[in-house]
C-alpha atoms as a PDB file:
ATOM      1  CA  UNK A   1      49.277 -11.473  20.889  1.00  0.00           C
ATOM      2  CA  UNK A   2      48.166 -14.702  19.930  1.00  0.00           C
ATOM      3  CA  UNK A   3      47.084 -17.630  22.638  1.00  0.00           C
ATOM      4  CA  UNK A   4      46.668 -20.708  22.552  1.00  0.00           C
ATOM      5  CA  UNK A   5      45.420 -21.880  26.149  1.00  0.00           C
ATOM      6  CA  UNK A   6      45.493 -24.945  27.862  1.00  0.00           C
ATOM      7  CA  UNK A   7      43.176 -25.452  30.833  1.00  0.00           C
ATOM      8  CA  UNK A   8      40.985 -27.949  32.647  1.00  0.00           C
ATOM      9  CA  UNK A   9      38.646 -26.520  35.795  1.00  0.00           C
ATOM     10  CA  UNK A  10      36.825 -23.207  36.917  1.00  0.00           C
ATOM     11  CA  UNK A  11      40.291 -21.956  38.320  1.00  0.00           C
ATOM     12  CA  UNK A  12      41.546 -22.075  34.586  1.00  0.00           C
ATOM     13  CA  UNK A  13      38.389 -20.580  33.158  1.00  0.00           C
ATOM     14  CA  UNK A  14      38.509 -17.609  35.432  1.00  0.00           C
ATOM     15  CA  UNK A  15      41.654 -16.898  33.990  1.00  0.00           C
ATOM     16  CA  UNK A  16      40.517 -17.757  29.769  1.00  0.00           C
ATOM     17  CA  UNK A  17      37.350 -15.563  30.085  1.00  0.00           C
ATOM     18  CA  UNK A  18      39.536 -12.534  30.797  1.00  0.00           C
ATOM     19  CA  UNK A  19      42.176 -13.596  27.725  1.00  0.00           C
ATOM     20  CA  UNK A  20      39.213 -13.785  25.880  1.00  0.00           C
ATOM     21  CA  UNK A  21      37.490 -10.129  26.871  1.00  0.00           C
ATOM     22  CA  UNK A  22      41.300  -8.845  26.251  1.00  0.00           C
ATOM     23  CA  UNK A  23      42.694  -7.397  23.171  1.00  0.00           C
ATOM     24  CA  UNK A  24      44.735 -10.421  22.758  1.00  0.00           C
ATOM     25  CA  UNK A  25      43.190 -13.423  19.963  1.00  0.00           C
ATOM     26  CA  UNK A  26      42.559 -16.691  21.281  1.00  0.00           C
ATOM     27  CA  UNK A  27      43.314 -19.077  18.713  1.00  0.00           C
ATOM     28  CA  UNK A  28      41.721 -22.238  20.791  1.00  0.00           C
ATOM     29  CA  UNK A  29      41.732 -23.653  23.799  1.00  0.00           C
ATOM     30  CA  UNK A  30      43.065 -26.918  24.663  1.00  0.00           C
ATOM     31  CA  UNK A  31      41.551 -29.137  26.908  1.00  0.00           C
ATOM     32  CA  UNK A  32      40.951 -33.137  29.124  1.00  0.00           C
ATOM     33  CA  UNK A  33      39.115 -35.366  26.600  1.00  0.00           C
ATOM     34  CA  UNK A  34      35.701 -35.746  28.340  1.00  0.00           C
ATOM     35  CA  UNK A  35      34.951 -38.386  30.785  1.00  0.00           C
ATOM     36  CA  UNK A  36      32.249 -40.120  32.558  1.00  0.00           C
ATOM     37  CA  UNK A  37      32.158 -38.966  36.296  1.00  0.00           C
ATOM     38  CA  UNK A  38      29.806 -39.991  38.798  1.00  0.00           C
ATOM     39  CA  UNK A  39      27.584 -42.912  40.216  1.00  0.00           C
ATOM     40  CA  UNK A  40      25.752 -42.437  36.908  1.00  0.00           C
ATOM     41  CA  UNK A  41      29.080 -42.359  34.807  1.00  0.00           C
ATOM     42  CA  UNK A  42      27.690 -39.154  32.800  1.00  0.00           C
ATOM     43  CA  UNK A  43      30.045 -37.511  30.259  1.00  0.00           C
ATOM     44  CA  UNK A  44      31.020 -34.370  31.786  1.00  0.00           C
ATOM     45  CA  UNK A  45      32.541 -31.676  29.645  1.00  0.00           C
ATOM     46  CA  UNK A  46      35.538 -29.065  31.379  1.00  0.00           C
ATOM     47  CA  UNK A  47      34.515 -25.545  32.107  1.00  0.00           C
ATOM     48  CA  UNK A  48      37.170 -24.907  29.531  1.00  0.00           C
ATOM     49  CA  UNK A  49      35.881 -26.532  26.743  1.00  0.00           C
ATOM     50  CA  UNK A  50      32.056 -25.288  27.904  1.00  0.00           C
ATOM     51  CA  UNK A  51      33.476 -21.187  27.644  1.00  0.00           C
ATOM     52  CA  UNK A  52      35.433 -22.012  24.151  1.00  0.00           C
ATOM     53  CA  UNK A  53      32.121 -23.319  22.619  1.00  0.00           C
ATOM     54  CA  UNK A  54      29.820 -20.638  24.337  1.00  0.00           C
ATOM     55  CA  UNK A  55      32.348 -17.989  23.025  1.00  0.00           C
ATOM     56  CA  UNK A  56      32.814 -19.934  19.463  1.00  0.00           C
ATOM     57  CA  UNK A  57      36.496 -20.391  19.930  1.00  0.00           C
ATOM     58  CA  UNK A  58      38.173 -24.131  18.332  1.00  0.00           C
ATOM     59  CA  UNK A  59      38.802 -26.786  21.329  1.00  0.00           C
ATOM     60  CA  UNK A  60      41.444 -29.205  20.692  1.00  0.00           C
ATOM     61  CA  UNK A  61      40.880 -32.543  23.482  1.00  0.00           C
ATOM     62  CA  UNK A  62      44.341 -35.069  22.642  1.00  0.00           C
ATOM     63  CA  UNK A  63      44.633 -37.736  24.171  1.00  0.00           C
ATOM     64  CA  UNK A  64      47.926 -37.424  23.716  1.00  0.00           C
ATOM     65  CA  UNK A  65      50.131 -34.325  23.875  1.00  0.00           C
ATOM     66  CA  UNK A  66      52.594 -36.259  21.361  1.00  0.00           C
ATOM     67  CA  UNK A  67      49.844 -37.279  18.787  1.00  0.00           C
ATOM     68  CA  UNK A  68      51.571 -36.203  15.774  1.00  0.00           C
ATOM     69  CA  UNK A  69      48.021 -34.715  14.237  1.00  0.00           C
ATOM     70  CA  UNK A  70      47.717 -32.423  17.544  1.00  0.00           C
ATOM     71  CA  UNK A  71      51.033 -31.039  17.342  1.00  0.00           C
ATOM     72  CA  UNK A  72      50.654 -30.173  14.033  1.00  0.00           C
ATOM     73  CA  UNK A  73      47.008 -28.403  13.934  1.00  0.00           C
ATOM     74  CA  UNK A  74      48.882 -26.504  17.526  1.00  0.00           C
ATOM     75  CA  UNK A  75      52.097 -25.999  14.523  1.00  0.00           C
ATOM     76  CA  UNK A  76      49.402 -24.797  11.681  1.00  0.00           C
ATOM     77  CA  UNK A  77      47.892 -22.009  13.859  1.00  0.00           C
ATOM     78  CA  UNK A  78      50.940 -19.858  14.500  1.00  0.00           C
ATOM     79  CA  UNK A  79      50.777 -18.794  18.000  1.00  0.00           C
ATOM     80  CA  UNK A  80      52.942 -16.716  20.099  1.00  0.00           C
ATOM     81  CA  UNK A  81      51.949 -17.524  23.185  1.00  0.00           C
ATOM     82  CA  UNK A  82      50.757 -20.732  24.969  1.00  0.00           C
ATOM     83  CA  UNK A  83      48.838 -20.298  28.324  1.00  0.00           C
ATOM     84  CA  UNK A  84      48.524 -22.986  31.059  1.00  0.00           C
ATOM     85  CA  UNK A  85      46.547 -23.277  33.539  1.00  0.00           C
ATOM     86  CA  UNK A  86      45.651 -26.342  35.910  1.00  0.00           C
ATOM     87  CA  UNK A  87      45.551 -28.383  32.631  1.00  0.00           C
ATOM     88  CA  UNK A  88      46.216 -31.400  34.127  1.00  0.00           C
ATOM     89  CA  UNK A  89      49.545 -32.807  31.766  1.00  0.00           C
ATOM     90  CA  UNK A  90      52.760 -32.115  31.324  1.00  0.00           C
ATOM     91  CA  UNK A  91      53.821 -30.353  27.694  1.00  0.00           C
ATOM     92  CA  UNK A  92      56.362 -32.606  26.223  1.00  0.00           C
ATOM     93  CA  UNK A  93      59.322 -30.414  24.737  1.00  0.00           C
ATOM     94  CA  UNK A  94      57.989 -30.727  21.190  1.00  0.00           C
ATOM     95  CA  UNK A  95      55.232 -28.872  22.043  1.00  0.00           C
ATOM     96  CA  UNK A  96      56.798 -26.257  24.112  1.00  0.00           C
ATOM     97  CA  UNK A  97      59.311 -25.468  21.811  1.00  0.00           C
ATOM     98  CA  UNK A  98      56.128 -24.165  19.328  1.00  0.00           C
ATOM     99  CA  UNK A  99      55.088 -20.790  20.205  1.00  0.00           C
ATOM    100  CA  UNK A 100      57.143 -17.627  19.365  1.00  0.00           C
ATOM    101  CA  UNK A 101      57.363 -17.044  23.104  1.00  0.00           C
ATOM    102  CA  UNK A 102      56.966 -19.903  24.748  1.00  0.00           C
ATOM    103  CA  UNK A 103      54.428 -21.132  27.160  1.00  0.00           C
ATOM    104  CA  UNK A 104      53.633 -19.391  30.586  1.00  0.00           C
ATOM    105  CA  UNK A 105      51.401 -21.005  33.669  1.00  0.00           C
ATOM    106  CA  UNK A 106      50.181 -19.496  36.759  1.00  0.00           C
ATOM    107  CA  UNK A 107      51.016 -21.442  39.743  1.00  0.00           C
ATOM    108  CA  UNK A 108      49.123 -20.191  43.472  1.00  0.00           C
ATOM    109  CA  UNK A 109      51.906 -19.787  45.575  1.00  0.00           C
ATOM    110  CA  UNK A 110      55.450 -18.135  45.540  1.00  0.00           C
ATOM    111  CA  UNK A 111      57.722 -19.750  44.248  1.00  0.00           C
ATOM    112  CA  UNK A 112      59.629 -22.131  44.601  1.00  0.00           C
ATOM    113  CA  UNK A 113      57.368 -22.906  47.695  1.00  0.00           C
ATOM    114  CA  UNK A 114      54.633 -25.164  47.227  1.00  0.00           C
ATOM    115  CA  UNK A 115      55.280 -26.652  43.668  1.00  0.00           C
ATOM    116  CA  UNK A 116      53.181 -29.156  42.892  1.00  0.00           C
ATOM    117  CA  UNK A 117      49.178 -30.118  42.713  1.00  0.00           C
ATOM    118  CA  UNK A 118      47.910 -28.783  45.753  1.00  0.00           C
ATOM    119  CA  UNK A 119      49.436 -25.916  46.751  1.00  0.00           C
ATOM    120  CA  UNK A 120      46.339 -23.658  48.169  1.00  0.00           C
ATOM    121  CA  UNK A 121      45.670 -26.424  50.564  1.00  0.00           C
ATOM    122  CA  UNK A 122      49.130 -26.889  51.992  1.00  0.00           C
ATOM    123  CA  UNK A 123      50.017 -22.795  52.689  1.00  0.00           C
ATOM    124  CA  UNK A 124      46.393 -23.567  54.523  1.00  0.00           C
ATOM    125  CA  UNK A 125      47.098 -26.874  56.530  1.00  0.00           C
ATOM    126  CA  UNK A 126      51.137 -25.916  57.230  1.00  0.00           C
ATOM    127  CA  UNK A 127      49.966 -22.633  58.861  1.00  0.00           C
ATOM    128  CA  UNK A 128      51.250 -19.870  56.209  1.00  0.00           C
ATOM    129  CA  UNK A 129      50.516 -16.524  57.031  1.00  0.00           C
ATOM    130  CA  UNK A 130      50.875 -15.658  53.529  1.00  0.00           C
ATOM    131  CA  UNK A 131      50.747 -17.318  49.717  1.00  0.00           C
ATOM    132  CA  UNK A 132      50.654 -15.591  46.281  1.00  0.00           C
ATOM    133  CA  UNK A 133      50.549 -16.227  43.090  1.00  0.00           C
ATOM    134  CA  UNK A 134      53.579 -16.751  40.528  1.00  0.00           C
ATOM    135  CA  UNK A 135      53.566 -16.630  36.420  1.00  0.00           C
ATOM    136  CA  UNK A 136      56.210 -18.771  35.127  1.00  0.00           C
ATOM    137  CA  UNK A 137      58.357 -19.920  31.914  1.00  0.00           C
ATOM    138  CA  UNK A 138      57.607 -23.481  31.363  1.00  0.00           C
ATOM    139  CA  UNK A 139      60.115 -25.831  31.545  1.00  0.00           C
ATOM    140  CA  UNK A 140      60.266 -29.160  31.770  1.00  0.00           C
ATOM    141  CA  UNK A 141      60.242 -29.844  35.044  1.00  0.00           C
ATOM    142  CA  UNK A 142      57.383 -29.671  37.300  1.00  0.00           C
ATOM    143  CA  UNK A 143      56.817 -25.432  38.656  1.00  0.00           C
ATOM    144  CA  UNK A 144      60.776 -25.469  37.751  1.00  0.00           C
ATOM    145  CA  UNK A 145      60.635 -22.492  35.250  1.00  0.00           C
ATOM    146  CA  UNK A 146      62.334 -18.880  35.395  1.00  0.00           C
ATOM    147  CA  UNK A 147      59.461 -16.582  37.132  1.00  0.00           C
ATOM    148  CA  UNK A 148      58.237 -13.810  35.519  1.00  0.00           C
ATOM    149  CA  UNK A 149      55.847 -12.199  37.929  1.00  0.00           C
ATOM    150  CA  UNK A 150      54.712 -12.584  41.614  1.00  0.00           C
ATOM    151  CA  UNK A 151      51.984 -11.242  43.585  1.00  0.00           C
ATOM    152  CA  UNK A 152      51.568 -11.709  47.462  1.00  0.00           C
ATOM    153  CA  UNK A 153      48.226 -12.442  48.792  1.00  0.00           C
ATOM    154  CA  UNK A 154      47.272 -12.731  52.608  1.00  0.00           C
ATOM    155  CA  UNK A 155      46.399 -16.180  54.877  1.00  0.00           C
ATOM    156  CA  UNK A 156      43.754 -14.325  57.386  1.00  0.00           C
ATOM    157  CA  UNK A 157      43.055 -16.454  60.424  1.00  0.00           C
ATOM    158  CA  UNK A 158      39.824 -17.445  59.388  1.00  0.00           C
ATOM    159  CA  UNK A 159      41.159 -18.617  55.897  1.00  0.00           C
ATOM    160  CA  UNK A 160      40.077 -21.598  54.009  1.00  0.00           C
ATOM    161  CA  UNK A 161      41.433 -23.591  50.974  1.00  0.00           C
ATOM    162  CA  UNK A 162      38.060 -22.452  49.426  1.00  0.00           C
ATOM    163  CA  UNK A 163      37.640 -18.867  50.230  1.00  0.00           C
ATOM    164  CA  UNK A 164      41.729 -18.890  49.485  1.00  0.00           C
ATOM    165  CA  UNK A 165      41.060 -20.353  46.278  1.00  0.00           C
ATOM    166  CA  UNK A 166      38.021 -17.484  45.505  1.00  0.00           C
ATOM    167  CA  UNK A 167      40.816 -14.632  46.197  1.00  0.00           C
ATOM    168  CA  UNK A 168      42.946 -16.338  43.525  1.00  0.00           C
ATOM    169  CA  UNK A 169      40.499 -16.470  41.029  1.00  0.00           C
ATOM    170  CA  UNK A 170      39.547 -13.318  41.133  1.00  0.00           C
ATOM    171  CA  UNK A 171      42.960 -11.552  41.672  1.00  0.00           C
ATOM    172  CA  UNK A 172      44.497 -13.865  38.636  1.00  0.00           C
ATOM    173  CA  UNK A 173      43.457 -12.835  35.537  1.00  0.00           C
ATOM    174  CA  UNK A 174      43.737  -9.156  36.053  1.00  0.00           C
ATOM    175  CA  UNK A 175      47.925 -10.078  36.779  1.00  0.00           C
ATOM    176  CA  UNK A 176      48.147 -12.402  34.102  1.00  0.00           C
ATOM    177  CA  UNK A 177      47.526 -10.037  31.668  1.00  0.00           C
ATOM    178  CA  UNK A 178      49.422  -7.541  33.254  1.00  0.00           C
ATOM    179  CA  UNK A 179      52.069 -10.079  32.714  1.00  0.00           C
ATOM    180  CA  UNK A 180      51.423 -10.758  28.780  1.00  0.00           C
ATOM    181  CA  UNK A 181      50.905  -7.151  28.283  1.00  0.00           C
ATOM    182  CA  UNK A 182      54.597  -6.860  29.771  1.00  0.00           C
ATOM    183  CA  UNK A 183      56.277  -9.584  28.788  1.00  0.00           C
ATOM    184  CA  UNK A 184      58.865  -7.899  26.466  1.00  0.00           C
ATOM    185  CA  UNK A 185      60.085  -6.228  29.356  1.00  0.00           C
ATOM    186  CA  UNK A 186      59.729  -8.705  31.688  1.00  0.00           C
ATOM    187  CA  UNK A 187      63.078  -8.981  33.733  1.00  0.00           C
ATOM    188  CA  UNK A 188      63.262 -13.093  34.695  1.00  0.00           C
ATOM    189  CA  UNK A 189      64.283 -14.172  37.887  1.00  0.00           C
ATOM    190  CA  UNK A 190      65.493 -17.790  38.452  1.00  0.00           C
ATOM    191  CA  UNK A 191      64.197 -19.938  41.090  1.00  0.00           C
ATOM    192  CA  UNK A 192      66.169 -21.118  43.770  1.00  0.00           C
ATOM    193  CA  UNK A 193      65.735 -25.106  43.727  1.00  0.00           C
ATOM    194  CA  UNK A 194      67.697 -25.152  47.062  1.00  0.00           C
ATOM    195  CA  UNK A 195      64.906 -23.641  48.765  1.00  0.00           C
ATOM    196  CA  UNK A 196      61.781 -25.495  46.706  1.00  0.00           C
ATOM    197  CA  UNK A 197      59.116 -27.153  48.728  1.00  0.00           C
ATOM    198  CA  UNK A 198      56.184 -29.712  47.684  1.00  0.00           C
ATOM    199  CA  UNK A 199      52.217 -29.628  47.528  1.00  0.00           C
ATOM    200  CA  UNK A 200      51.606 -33.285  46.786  1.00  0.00           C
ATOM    201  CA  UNK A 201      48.522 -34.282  46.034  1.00  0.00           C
ATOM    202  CA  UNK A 202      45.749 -34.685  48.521  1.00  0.00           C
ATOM    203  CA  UNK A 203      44.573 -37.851  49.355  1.00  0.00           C
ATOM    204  CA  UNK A 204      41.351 -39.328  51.310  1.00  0.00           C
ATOM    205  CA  UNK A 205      43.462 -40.543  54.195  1.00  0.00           C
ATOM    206  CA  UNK A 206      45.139 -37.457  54.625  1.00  0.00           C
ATOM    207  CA  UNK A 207      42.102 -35.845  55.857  1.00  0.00           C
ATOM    208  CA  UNK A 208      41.694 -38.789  58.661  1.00  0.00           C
ATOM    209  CA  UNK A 209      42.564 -36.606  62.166  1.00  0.00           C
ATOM    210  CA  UNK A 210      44.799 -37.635  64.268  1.00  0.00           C
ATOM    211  CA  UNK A 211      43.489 -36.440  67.828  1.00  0.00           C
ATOM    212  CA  UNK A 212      46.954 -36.978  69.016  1.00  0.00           C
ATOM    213  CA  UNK A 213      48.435 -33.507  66.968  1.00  0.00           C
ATOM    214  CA  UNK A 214      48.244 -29.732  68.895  1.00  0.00           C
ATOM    215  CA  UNK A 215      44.695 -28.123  67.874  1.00  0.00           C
ATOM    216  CA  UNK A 216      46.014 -25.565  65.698  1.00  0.00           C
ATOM    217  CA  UNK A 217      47.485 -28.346  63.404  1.00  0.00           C
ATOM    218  CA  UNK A 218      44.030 -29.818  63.473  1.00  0.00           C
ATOM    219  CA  UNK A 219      42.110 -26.680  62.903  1.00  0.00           C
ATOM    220  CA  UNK A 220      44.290 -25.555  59.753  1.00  0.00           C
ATOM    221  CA  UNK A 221      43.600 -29.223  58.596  1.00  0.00           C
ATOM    222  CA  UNK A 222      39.846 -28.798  58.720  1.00  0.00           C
ATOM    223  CA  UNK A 223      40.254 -25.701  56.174  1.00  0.00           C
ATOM    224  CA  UNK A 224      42.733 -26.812  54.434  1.00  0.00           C
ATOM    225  CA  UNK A 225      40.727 -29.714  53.056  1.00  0.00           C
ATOM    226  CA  UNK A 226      37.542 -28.606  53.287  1.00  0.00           C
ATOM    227  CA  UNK A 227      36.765 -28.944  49.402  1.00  0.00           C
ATOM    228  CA  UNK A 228      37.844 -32.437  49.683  1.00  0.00           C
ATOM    229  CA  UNK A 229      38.629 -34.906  50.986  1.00  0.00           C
ATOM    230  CA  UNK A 230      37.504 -32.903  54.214  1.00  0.00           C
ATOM    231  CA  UNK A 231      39.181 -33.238  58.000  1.00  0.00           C
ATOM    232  CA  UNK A 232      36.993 -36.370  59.287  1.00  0.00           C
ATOM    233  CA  UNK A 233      37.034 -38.250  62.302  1.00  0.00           C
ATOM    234  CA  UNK A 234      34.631 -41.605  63.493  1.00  0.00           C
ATOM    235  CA  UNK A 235      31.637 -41.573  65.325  1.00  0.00           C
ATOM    236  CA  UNK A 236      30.280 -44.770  65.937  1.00  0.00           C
ATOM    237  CA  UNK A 237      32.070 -46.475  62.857  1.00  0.00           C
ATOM    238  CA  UNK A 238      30.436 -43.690  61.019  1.00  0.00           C
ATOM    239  CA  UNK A 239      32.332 -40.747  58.892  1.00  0.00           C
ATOM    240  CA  UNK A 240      32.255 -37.765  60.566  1.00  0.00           C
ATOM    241  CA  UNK A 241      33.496 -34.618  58.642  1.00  0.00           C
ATOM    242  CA  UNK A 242      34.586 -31.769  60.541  1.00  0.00           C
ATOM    243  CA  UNK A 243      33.727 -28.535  58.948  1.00  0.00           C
ATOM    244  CA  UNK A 244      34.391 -25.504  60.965  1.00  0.00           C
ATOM    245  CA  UNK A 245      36.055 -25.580  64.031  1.00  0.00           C
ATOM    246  CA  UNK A 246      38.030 -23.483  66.564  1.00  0.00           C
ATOM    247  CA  UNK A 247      41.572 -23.322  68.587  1.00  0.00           C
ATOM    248  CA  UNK A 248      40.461 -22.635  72.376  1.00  0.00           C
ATOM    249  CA  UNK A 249      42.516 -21.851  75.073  1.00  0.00           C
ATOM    250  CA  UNK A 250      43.182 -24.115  78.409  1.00  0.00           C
ATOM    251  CA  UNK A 251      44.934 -27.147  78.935  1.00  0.00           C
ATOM    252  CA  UNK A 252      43.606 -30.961  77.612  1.00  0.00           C
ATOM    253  CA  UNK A 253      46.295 -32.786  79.490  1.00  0.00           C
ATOM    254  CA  UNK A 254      43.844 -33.912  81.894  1.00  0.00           C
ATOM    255  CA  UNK A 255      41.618 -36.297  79.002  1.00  0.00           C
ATOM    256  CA  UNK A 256      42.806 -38.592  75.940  1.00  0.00           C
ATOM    257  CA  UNK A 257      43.368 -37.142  72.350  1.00  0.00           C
ATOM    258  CA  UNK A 258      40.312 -37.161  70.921  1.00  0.00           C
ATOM    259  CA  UNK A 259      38.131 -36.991  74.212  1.00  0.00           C
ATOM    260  CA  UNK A 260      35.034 -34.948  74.274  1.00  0.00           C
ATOM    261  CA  UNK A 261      35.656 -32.640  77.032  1.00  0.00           C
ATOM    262  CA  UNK A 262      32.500 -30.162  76.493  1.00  0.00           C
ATOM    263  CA  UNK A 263      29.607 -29.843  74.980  1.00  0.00           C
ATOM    264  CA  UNK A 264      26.943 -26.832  74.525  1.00  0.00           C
ATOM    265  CA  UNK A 265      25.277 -24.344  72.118  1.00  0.00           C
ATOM    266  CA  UNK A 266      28.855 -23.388  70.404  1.00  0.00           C
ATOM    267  CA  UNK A 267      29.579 -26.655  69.909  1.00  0.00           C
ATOM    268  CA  UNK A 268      31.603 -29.464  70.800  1.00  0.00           C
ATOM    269  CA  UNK A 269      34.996 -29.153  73.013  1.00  0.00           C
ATOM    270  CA  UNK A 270      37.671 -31.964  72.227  1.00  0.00           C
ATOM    271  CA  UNK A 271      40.919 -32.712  73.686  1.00  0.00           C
ATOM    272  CA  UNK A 272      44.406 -32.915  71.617  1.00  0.00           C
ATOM    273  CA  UNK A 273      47.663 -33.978  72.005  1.00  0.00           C
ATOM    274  CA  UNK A 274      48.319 -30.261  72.696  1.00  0.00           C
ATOM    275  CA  UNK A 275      45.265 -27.551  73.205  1.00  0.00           C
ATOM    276  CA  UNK A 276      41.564 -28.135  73.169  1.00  0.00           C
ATOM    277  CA  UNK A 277      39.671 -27.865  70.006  1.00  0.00           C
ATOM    278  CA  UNK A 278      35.446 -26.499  69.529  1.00  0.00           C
ATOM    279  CA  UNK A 279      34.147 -28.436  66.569  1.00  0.00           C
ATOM    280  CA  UNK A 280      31.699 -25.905  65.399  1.00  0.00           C
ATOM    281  CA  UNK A 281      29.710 -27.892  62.131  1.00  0.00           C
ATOM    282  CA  UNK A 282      29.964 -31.171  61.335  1.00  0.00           C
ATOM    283  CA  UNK A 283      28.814 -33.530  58.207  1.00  0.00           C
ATOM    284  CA  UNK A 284      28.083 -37.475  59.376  1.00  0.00           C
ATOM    285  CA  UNK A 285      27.928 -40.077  57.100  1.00  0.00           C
ATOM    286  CA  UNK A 286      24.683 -40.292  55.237  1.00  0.00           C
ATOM    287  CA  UNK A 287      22.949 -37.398  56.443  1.00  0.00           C
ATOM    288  CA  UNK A 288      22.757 -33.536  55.987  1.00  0.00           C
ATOM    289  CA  UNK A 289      25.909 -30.790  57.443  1.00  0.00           C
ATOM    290  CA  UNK A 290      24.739 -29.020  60.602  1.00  0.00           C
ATOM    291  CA  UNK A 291      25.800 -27.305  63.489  1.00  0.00           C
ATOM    292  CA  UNK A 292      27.780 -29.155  65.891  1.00  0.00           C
ATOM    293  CA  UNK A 293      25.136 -28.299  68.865  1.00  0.00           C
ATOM    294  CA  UNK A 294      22.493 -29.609  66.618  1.00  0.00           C
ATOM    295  CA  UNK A 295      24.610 -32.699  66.117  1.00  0.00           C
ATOM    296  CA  UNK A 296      24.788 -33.146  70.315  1.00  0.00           C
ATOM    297  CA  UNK A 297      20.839 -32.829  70.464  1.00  0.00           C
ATOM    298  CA  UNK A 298      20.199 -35.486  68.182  1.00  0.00           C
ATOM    299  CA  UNK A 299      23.262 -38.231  69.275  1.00  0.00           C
ATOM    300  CA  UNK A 300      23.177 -37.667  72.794  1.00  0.00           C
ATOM    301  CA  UNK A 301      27.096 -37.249  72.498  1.00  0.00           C
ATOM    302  CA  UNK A 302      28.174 -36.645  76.376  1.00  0.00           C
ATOM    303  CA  UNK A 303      31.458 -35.532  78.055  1.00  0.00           C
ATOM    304  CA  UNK A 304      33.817 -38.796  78.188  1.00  0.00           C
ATOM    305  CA  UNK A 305      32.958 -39.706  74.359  1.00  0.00           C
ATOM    306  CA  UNK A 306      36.545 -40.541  72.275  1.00  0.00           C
ATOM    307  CA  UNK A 307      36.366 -40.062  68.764  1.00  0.00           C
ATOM    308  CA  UNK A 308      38.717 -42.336  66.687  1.00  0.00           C
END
């Protein structure tokens, strides 16, 4: 079959490498125009469009998705199949309507639960025991389409939105081509919008915890967001990112939210609106991750200390 991808990050480039190593021909990939990024606003390139040149296949970069020239170089190469992944746009209906089968994309989650950008991070920070990933019809509305194939994957207890993310990547491309390999038999089942939830995108001041919540809300919020923006709390007007903690038993009705109720070599115990919580590694402001006990050692943080 011929593909034409469109793709963005590392998630999407998991998933092209495999189309590529596949019997199916890659016609190009499409990709974000590059941008400066960083304190030294340096033009950084996509992992897409670094695989396409390494493996010699044509990169298209529009600025628009209705630039007339794009549309018709995507027109001139005769594809049957467009792929999307974490690209980044939405396709306008003038260029879905191109390819002889229309265009799929690979959402991580089952839907219609968690459409939108984030969805690893919410079946993380709402508590799901499981997520899974979906390949889709693209319409055009937002993780709308007619699903093709599903896949469940397992939460474990000691999941995070990175490790979560890692299963994806490598369980993805072996199902997506499962898919494409089957997609003239492919039976599709329509989602039911009555029962379609949201992953909104993250934000900075999502990640600011509110000592006030039950422990195991904060806990799943500290791996939920621990690519970014990261669970963070204050510590003497200073950032403090939380970066592994733990649910303990006992009751914290006796101290304030937020109260340091503990401290010792496994960390440091805090009190919540409901549960006590071990903050196992931490990340302050302007200095180097370490283990919470370490952290203790060299703040002289004592029983009675609030965080804010």
């Amino acid at each position: 079959m011929k593909i034409i991808f469109f793709g963005s990050d590392d998630f999407a480039e998991a998933h092209v490498r495999s189309l590529i190593d596949s019997g199916h021909e890659l016609l190009a990939c499409v990709t974000q125009p590059d941008r400066p990024k960083g304190r030294g606003m340096k033009v950084v390139v996509s992992p897409i469009k670094e695989c396409a040149l390494e493996r010699r296949i044509p990169v298209l970069q529009p600025a628009s998705l209705k630039d007339a020239s794009f549309i018709k170089d995507l027109k001139d190469l005769q594809s049957d199949l467009f792929v999307v992944i974490a690209y980044g746009k939405f396709l306008p209906p003038e260029v879905l309507d191109i390819p002889l089968h229309g265009a799929l994309n690979v959402h991580a989650s089952l839907l219609p639960k968690y459409r939108g950008a984030a969805p690893i991070n919410w079946a993380i920070i709402n508590g799901e025991k499981e997520t899974g990933i979906s390949v889709i019809k693209i319409n055009e509305k937002m993780d709308a389409g007619d699903i093709l194939a599903q896949v469940e994957i397992k939460i474990e207890e000691d999941e995070t939105a990175p490790s979560l993310r890692a299963k994806m990547m490598n369980q993805g491309p072996p199902f997506l081509l499962r898919t494409i390999n089957d997609l003239p038999s492919c039976a599709l089942k329509i989602q039911d919008h009555d029962l379609a939830t949201f992953a909104v995108k993250l934000t900075k001041e999502l990640g600011h915890i509110e000592w006030g919540s039950d422990a195991r809300g904060i806990c799943n919020l500290v791996k939920g967001l621990l690519m970014w923006p990261g669970a963070y709390t204050f510590y003497n007007g200073k950032l403090l990112k939380i970066l592994e903690a733990q649910v303990l038993d006992g009751d914290s009705s006796k101290n304030k939210p937020g109260t340091v109720s503990g401290v010792g070599k496994k960390g440091i115990v805090v009190s919540t609106g409901n549960g006590r919580l071990l903050i196992k590694e931490v990340h302050l402001q302007d200095a180097k991750p370490m283990d919470a006990h370490s952290f203790v050692v060299g703040h002289a943080i004592e029983v009675g200390y609030k965080f804010v």
